[in-house]
PDB file of N, CA and C in Angstrom:
ATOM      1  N   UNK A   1      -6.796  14.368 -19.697  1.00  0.00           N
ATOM      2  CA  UNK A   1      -7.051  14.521 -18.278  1.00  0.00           C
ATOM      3  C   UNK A   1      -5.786  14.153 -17.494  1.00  0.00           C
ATOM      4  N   UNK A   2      -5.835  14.722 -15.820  1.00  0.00           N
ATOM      5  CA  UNK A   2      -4.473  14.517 -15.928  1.00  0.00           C
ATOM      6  C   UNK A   2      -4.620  13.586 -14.643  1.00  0.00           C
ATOM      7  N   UNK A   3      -2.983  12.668 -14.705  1.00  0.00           N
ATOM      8  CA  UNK A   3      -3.377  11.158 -14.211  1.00  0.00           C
ATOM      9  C   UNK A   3      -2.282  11.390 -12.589  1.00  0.00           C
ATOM     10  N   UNK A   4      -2.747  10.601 -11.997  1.00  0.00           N
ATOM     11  CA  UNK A   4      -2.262  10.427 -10.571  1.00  0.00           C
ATOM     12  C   UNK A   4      -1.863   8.902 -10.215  1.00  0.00           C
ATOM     13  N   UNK A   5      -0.316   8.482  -9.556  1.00  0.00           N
ATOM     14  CA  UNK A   5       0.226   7.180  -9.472  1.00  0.00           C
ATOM     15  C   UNK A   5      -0.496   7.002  -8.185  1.00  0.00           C
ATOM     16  N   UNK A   6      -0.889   6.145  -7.526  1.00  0.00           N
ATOM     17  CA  UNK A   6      -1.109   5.654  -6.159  1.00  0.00           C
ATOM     18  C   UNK A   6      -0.658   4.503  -6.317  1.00  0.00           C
ATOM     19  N   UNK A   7       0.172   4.515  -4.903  1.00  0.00           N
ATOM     20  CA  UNK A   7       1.366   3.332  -4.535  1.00  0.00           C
ATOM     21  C   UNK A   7       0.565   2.668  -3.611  1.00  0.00           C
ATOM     22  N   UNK A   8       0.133   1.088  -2.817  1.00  0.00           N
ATOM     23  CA  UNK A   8      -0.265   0.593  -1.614  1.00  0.00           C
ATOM     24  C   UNK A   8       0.884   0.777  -0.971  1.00  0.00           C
ATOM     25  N   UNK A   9       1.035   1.174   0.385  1.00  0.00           N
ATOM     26  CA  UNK A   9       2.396   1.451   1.191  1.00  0.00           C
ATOM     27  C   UNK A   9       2.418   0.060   2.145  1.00  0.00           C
ATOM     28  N   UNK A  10       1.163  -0.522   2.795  1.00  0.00           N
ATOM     29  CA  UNK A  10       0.748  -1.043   4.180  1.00  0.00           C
ATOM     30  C   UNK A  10      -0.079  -2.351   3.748  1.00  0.00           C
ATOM     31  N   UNK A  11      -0.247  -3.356   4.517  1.00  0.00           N
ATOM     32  CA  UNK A  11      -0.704  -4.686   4.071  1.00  0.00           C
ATOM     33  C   UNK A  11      -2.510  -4.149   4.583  1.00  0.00           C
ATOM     34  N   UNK A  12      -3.617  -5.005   4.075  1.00  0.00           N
ATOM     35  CA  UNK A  12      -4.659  -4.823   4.065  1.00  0.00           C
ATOM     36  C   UNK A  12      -5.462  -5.700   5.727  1.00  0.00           C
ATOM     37  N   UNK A  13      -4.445  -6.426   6.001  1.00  0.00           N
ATOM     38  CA  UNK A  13      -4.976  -7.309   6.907  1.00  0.00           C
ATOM     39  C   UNK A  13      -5.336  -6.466   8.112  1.00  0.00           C
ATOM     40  N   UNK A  14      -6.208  -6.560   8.895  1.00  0.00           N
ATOM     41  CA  UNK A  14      -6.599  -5.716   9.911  1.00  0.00           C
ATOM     42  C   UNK A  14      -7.590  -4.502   9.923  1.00  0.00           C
ATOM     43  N   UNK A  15      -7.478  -4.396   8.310  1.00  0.00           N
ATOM     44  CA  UNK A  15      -8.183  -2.941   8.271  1.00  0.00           C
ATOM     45  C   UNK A  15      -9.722  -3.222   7.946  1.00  0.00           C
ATOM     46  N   UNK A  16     -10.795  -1.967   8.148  1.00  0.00           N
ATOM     47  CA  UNK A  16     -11.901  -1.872   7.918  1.00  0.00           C
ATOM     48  C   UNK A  16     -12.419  -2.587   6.568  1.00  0.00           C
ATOM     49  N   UNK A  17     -13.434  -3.315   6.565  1.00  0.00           N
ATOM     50  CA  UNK A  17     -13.643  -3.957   5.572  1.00  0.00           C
ATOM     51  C   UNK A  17     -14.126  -2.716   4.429  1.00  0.00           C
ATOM     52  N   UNK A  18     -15.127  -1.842   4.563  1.00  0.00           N
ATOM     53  CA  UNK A  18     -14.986  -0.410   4.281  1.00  0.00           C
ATOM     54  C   UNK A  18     -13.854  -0.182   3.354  1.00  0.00           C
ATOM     55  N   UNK A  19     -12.626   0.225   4.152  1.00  0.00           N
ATOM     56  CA  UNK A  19     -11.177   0.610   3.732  1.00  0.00           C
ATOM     57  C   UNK A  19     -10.437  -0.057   2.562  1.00  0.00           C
ATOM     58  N   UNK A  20     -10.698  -2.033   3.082  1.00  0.00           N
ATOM     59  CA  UNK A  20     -10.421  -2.330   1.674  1.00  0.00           C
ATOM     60  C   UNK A  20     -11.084  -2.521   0.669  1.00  0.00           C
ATOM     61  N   UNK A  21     -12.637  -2.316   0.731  1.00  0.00           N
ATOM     62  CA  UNK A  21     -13.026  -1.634  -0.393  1.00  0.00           C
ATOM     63  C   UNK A  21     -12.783  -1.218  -1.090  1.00  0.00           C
ATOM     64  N   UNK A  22     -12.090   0.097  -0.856  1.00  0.00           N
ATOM     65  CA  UNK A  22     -11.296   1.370  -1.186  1.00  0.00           C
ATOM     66  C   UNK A  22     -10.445   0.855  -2.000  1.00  0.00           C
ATOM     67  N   UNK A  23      -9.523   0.206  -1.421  1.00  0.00           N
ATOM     68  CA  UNK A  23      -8.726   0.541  -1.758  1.00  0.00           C
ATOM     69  C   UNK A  23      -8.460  -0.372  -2.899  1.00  0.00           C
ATOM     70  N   UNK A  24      -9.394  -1.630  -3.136  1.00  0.00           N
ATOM     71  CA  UNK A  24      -9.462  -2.772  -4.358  1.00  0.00           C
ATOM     72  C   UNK A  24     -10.074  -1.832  -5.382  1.00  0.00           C
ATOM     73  N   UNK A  25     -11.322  -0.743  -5.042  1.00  0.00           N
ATOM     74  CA  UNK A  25     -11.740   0.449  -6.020  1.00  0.00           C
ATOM     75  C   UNK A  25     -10.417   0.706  -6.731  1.00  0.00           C
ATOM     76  N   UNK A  26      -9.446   1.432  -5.965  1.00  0.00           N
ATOM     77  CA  UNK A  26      -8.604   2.353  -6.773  1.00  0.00           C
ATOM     78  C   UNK A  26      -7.491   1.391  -7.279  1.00  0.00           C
ATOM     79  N   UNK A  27      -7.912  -0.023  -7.904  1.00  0.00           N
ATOM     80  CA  UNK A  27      -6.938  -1.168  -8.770  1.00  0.00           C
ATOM     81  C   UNK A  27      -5.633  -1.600  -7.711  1.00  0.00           C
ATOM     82  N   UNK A  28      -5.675  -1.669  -6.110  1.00  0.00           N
ATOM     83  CA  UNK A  28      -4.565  -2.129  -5.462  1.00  0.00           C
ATOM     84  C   UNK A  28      -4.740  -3.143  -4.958  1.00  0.00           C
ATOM     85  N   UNK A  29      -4.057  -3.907  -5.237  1.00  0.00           N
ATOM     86  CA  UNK A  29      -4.244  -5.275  -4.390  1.00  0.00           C
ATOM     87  C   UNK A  29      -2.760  -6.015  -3.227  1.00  0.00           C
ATOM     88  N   UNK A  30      -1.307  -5.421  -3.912  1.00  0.00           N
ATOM     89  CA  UNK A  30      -0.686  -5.924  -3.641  1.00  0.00           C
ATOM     90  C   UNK A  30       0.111  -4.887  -2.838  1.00  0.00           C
ATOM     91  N   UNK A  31       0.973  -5.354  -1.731  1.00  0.00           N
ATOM     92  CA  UNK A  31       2.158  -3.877  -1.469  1.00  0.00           C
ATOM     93  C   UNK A  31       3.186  -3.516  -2.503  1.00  0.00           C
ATOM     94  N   UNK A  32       3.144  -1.984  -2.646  1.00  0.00           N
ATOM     95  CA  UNK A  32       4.313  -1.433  -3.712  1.00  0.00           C
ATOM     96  C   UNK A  32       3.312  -1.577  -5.188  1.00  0.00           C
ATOM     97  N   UNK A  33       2.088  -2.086  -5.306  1.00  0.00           N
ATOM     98  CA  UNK A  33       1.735  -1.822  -6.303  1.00  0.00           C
ATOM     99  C   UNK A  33       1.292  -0.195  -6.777  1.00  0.00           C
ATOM    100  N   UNK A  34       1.327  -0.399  -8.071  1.00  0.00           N
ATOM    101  CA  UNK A  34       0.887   1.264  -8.230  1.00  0.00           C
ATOM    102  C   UNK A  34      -0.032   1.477  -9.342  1.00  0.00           C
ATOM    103  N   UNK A  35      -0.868   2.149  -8.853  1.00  0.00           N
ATOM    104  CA  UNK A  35      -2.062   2.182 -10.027  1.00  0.00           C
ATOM    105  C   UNK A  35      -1.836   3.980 -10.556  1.00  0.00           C
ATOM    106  N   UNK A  36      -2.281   3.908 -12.315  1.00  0.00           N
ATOM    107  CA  UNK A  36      -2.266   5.079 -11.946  1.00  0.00           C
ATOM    108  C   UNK A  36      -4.229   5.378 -12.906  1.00  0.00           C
ATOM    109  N   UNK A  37      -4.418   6.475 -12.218  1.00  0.00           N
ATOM    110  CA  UNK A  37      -5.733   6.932 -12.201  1.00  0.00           C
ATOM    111  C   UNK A  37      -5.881   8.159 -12.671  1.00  0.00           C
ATOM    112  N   UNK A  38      -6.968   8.449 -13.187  1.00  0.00           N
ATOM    113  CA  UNK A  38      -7.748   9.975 -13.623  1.00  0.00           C
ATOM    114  C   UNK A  38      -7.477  10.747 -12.059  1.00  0.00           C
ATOM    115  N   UNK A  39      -7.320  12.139 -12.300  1.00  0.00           N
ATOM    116  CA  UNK A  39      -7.126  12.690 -11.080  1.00  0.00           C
ATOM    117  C   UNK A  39      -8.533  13.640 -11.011  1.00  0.00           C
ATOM    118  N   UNK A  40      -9.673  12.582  -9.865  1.00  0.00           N
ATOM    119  CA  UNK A  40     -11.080  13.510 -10.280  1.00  0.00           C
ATOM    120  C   UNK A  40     -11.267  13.019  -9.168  1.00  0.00           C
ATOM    121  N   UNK A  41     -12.322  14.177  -8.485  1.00  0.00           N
ATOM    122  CA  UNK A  41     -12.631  14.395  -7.321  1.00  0.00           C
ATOM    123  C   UNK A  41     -12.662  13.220  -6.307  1.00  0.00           C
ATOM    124  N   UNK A  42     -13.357  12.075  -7.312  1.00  0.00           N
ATOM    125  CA  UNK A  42     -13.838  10.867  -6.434  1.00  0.00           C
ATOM    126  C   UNK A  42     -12.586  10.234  -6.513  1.00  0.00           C
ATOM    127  N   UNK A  43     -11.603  10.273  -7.068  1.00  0.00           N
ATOM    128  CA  UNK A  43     -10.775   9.452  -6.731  1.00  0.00           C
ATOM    129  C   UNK A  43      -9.555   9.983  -5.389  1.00  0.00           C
ATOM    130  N   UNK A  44      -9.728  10.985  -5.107  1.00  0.00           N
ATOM    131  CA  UNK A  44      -9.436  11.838  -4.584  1.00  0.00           C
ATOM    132  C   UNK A  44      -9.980  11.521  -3.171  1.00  0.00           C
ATOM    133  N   UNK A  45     -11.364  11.739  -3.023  1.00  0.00           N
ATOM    134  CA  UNK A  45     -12.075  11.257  -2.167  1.00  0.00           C
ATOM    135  C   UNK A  45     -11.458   9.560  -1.632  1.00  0.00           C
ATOM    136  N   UNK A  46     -11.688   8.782  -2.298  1.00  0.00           N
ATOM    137  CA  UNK A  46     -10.604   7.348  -2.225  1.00  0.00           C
ATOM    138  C   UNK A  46      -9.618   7.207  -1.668  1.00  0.00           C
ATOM    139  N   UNK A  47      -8.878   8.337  -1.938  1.00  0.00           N
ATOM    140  CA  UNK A  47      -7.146   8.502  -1.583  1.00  0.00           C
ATOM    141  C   UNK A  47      -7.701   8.853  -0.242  1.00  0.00           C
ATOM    142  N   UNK A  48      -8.082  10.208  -0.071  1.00  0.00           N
ATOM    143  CA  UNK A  48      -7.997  10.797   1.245  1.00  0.00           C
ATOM    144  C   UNK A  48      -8.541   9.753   2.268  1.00  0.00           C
ATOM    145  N   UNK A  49      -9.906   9.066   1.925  1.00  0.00           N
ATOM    146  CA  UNK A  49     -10.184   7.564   2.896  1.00  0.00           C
ATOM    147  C   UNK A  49      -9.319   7.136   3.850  1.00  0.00           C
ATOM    148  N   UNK A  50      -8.174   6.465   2.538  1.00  0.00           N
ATOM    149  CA  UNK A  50      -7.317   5.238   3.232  1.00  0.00           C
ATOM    150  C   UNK A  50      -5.873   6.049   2.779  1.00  0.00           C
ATOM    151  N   UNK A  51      -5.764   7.000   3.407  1.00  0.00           N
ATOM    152  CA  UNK A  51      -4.656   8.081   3.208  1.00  0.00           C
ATOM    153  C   UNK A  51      -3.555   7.500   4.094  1.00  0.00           C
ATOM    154  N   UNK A  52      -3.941   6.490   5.227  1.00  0.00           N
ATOM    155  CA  UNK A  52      -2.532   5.994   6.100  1.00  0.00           C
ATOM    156  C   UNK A  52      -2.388   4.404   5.239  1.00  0.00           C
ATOM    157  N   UNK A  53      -2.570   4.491   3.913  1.00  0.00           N
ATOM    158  CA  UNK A  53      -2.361   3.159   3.417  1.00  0.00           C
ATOM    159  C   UNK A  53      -1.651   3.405   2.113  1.00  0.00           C
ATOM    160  N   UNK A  54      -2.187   4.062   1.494  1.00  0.00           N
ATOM    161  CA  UNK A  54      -1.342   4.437   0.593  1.00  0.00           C
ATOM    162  C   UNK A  54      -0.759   5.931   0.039  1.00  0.00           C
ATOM    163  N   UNK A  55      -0.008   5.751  -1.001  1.00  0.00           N
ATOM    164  CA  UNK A  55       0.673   7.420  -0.797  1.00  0.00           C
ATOM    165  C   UNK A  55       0.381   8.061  -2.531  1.00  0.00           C
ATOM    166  N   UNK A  56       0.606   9.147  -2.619  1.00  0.00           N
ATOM    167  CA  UNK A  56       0.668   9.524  -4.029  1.00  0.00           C
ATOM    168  C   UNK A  56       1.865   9.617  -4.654  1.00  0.00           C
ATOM    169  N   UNK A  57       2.370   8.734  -5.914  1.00  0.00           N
ATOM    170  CA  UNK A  57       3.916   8.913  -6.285  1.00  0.00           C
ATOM    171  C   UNK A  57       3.525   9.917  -7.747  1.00  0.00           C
ATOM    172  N   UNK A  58       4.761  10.562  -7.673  1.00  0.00           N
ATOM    173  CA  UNK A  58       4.826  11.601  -8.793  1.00  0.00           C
ATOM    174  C   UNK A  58       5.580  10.924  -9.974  1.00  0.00           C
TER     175      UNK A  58
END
């Protein structure tokens, strides 16, 4: 299956409790960390969420 890096770009403080949900889902906790993940719909869904937080690295 094929895999996707997600980088955290932005600190968590301030944001929707919702959002960091999200974004502890997709294994981020720290800035510049990078998780990498199955590239499937729901994670996808995840990304697009909190899309001004983190980015996709190739």
């Amino acid at each position: 299956m094929k895999k996707i890096k997600v980088r955290l770009l932005k600190s968590l403080s301030g944001t929707r409790r919702d959002h960091r949900a999200t974004v502890y889902g997709l294994g981020l906790k720290r800035i510049n960390q990078v998780s990498e993940l199955a590239d499937t719909p729901a994670v996808r869904g995840m990304i697009n969420k909190v899309n001004y937080l983190v980015r996709i690295d190739s």
